[in-house]
N, C-alpha and C. Protein backbone atom coordinates (compact mmCIF):
# COMPACT_ATOMS: atom_id res chain seq x y z
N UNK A 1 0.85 -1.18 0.00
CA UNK A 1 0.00 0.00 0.00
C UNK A 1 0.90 1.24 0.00
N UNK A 2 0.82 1.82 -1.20
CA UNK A 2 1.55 3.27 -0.93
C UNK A 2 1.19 4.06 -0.09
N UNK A 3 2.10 5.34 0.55
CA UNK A 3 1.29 6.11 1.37
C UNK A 3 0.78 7.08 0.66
N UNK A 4 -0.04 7.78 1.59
CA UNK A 4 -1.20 8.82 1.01
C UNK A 4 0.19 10.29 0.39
N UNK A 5 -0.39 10.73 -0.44
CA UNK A 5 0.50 11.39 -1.30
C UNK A 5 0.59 12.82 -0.13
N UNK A 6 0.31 13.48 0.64
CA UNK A 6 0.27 14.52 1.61
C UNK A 6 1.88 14.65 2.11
N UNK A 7 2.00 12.90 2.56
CA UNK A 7 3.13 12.21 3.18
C UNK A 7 4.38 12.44 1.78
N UNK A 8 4.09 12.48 0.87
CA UNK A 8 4.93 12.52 0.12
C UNK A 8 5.13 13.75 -0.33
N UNK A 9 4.59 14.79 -0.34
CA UNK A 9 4.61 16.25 -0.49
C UNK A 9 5.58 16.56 0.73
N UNK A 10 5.24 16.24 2.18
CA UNK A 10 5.96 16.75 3.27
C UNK A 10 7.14 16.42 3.11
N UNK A 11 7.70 15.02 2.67
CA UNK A 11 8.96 14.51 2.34
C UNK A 11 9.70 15.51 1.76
N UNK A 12 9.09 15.93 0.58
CA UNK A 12 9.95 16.99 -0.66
C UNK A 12 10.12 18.20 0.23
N UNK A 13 9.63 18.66 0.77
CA UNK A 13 9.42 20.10 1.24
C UNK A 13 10.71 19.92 2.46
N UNK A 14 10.69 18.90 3.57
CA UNK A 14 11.39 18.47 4.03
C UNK A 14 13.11 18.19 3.49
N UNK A 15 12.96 17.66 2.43
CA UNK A 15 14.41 17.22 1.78
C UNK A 15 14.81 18.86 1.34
N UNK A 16 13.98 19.49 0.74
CA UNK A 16 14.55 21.05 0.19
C UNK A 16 15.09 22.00 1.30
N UNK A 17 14.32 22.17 2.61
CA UNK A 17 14.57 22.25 3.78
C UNK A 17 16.29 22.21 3.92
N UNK A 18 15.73 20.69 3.98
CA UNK A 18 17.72 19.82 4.57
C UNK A 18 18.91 20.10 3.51
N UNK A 19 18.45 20.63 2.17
CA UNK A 19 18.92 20.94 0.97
C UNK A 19 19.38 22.34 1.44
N UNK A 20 18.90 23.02 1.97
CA UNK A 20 19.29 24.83 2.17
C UNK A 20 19.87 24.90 3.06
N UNK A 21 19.87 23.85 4.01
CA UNK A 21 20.97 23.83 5.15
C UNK A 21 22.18 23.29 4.95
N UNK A 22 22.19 22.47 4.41
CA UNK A 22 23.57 22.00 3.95
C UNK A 22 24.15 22.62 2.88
N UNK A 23 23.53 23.59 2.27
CA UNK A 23 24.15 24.53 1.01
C UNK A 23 24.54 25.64 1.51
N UNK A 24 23.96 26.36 2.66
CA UNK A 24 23.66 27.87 3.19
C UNK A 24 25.32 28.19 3.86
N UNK A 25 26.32 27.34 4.28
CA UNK A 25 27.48 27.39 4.52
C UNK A 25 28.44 28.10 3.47
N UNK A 26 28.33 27.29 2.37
CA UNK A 26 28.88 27.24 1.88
C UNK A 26 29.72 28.59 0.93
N UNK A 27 28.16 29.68 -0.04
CA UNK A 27 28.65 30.26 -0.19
C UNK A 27 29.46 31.78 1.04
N UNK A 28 28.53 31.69 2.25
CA UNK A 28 28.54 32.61 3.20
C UNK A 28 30.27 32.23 3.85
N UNK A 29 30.74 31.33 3.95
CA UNK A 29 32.40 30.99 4.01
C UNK A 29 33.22 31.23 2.74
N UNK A 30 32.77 31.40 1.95
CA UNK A 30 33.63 31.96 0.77
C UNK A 30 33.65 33.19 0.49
N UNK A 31 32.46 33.93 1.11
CA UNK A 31 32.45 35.40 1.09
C UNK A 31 32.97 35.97 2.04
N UNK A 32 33.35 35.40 3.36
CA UNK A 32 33.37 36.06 4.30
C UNK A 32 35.22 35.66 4.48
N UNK A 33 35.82 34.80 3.73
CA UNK A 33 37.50 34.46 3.44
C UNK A 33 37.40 35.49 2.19
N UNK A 34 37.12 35.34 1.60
CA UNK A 34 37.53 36.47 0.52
C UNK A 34 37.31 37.82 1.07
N UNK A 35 36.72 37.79 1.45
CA UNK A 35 36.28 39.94 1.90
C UNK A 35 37.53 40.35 2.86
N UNK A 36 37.83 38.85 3.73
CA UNK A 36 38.54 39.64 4.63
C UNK A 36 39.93 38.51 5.01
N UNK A 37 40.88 39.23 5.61
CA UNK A 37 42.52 38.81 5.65
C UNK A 37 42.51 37.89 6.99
N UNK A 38 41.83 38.28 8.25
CA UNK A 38 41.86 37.86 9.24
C UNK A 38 39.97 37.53 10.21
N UNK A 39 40.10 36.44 10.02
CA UNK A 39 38.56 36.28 10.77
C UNK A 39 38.82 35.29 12.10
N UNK A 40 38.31 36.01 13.07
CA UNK A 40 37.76 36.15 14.41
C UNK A 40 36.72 34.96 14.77
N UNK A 41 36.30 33.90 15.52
CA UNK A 41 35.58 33.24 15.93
C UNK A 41 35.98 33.22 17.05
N UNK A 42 34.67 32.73 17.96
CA UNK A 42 34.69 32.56 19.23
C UNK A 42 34.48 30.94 19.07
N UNK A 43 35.30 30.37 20.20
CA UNK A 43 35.10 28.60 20.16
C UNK A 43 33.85 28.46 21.39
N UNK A 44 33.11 28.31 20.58
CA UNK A 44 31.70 27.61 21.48
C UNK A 44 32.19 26.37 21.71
N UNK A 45 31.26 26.05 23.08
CA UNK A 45 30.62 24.65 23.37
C UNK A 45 29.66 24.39 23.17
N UNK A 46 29.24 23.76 21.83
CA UNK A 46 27.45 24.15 21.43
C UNK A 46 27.13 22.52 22.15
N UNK A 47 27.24 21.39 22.19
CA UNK A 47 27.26 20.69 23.28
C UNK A 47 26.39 21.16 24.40
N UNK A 48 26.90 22.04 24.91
CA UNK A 48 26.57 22.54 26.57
C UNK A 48 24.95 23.65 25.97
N UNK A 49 25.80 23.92 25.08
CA UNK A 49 24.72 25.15 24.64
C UNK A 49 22.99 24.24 24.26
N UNK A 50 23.18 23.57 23.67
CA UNK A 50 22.06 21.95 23.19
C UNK A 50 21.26 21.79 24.13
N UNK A 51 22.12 21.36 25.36
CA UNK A 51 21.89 20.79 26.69
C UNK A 51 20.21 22.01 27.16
N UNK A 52 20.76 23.13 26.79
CA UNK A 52 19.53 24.57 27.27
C UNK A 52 18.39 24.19 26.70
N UNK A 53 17.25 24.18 27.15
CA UNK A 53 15.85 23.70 26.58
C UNK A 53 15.77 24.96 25.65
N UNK A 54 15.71 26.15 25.97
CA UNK A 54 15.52 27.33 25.33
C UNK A 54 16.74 27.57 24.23
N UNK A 55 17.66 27.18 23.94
CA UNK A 55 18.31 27.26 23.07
C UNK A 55 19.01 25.95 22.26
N UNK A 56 18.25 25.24 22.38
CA UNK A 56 18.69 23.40 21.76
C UNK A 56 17.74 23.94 20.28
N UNK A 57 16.82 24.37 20.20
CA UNK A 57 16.50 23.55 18.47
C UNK A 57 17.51 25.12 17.58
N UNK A 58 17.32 26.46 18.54
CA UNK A 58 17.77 27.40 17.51
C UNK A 58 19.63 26.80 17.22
N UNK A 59 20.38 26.35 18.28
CA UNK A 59 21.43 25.89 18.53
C UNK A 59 21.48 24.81 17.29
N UNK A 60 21.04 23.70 17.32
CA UNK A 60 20.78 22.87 16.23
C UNK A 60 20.81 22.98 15.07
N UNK A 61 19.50 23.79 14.75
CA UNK A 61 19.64 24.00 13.67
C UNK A 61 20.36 24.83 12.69
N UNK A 62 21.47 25.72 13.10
CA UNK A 62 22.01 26.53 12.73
C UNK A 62 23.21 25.86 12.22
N UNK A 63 23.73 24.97 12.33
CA UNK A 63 24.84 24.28 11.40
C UNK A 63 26.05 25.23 11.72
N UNK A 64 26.48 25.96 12.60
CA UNK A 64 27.85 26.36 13.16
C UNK A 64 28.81 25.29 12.93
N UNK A 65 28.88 23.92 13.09
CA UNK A 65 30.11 23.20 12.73
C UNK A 65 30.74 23.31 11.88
N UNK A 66 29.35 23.28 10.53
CA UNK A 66 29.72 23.01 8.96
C UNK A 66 30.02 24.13 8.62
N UNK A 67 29.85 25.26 9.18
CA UNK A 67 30.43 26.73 8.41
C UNK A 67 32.04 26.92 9.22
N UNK A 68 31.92 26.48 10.36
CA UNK A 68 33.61 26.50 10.82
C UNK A 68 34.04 25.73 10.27
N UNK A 69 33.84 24.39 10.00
CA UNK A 69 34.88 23.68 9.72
C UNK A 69 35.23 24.34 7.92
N UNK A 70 34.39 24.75 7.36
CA UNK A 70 34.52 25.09 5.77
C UNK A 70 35.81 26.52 5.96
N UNK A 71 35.29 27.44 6.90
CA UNK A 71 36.13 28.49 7.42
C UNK A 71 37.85 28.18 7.23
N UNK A 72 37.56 27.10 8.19
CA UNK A 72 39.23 26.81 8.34
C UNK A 72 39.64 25.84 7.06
N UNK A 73 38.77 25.24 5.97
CA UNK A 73 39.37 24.98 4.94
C UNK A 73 40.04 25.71 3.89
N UNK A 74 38.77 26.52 3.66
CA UNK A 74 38.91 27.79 2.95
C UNK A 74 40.10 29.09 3.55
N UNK A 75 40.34 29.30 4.77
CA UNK A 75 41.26 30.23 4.95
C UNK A 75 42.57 29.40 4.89
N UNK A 76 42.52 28.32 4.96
CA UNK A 76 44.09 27.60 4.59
C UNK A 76 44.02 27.46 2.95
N UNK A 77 43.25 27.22 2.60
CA UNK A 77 42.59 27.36 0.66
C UNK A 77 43.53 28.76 0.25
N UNK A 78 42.91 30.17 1.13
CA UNK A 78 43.44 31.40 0.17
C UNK A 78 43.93 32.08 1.07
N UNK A 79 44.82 31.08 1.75
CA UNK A 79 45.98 31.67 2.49
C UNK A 79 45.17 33.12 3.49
N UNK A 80 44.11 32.77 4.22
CA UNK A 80 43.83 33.55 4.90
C UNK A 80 44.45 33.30 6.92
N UNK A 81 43.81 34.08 7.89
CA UNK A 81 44.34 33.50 9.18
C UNK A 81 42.98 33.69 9.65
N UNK A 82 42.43 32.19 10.57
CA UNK A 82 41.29 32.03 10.98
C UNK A 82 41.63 31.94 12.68
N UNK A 83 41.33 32.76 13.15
CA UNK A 83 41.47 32.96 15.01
C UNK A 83 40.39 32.45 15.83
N UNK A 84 40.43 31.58 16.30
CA UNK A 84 39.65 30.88 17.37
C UNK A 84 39.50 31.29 18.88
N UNK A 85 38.89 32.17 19.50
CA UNK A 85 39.07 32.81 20.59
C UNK A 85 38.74 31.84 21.58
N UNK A 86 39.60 31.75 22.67
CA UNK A 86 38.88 30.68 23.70
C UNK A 86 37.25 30.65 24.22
N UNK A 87 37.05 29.42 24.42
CA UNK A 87 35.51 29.54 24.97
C UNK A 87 35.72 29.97 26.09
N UNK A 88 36.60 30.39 26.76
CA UNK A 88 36.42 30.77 28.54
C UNK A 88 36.68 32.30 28.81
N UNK A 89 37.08 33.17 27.67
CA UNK A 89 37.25 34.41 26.98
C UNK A 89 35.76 35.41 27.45
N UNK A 90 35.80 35.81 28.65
CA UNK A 90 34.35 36.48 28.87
C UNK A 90 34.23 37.29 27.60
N UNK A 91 33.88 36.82 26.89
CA UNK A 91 33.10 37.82 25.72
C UNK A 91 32.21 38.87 25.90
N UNK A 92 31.13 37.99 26.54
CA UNK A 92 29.43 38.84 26.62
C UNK A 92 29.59 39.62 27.98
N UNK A 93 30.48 39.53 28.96
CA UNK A 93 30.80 39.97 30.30
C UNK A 93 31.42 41.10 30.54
N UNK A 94 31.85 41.51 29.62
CA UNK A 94 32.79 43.02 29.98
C UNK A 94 31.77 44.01 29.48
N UNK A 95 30.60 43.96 28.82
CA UNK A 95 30.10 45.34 29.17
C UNK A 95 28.52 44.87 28.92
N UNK A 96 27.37 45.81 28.54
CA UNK A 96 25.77 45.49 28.96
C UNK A 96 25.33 45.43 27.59
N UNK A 97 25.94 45.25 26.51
CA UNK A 97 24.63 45.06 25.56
C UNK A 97 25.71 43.73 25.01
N UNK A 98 25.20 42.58 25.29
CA UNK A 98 25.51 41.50 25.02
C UNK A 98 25.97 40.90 24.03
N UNK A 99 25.58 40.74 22.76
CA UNK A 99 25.65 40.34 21.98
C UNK A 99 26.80 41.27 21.14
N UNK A 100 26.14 41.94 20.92
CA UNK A 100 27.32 43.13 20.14
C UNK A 100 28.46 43.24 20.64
N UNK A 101 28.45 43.86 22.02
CA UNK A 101 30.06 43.40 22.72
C UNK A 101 30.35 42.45 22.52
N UNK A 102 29.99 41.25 22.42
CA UNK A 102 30.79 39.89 22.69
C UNK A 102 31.00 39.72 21.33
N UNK A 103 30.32 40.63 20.18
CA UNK A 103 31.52 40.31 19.16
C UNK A 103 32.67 41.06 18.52
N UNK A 104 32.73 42.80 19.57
CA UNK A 104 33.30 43.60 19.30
C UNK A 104 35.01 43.08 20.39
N UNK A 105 34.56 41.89 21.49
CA UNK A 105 35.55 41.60 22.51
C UNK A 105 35.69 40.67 21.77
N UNK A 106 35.52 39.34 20.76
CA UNK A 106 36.20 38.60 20.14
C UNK A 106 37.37 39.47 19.48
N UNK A 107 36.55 40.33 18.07
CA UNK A 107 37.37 41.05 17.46
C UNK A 107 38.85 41.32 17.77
N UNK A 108 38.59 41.80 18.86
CA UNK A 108 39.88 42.73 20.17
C UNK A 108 40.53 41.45 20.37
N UNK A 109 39.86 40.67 20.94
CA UNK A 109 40.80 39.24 21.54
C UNK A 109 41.61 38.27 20.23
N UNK A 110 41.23 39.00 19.04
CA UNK A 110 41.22 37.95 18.00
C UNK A 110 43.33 37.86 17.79
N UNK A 111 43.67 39.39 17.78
CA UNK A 111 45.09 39.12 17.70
C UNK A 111 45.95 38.81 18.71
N UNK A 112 45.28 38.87 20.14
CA UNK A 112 45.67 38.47 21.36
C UNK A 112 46.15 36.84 21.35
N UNK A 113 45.28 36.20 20.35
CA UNK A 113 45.36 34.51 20.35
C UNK A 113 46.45 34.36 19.33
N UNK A 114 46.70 34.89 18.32
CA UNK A 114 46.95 34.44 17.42
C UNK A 114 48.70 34.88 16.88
């Protein structure tokens, strides 16, 4: 008995889905080694980060591995330097608007590591 064709619509829509995630790396690491000489990351523990009920599916689904790991292919590719800031690096802690600091204190920390 085949299944009801609904089931097979969700499939496609589903696979295109999993199709844009596994593509969406790709060109955004080639633009972001080419534009620039030296790029800055902070080393998460997305692990720990998972573990958070409130931040496990946005954590997930965002594919951070597959765009670092392409990062560090590609900046050894065109001879760029890719800086990994420690995860224990108070980022978000040295001043009150969170997010933005913690990527204006990578930045800063980026030639400190490297």
């Amino acid at each position: 008995m085949a299944p009801p064709a609904f089931l097979a619509e969700v499939a496609r829509g589903d696979a295109r889905i999993a199709d844009r995630c596994r593509d969406f790396p790709h060109p955004l690491s080639t633009r972001l080694i080419r534009d620039n000489q030296v790029i800055d990351v902070e080393d998460l523990s997305i692990r720990n980060m998972v573990e958070n009920r409130r931040l496990a599916r946005a954590v997930s689904d965002a594919s951070r591995r597959e765009l670092r790991s392409m990062l560090e292919h590609k900046a050894a590719w065109y001879g760029r330097t890719l800086v990994a800031v420690d995860r224990w690096f108070p980022s978000s802690k040295l001043f009150h608007g969170r997010d933005v600091n913690a990527a204006r204190n990578v930045l800063a920390a980026g030639p400190a590591e490297s």
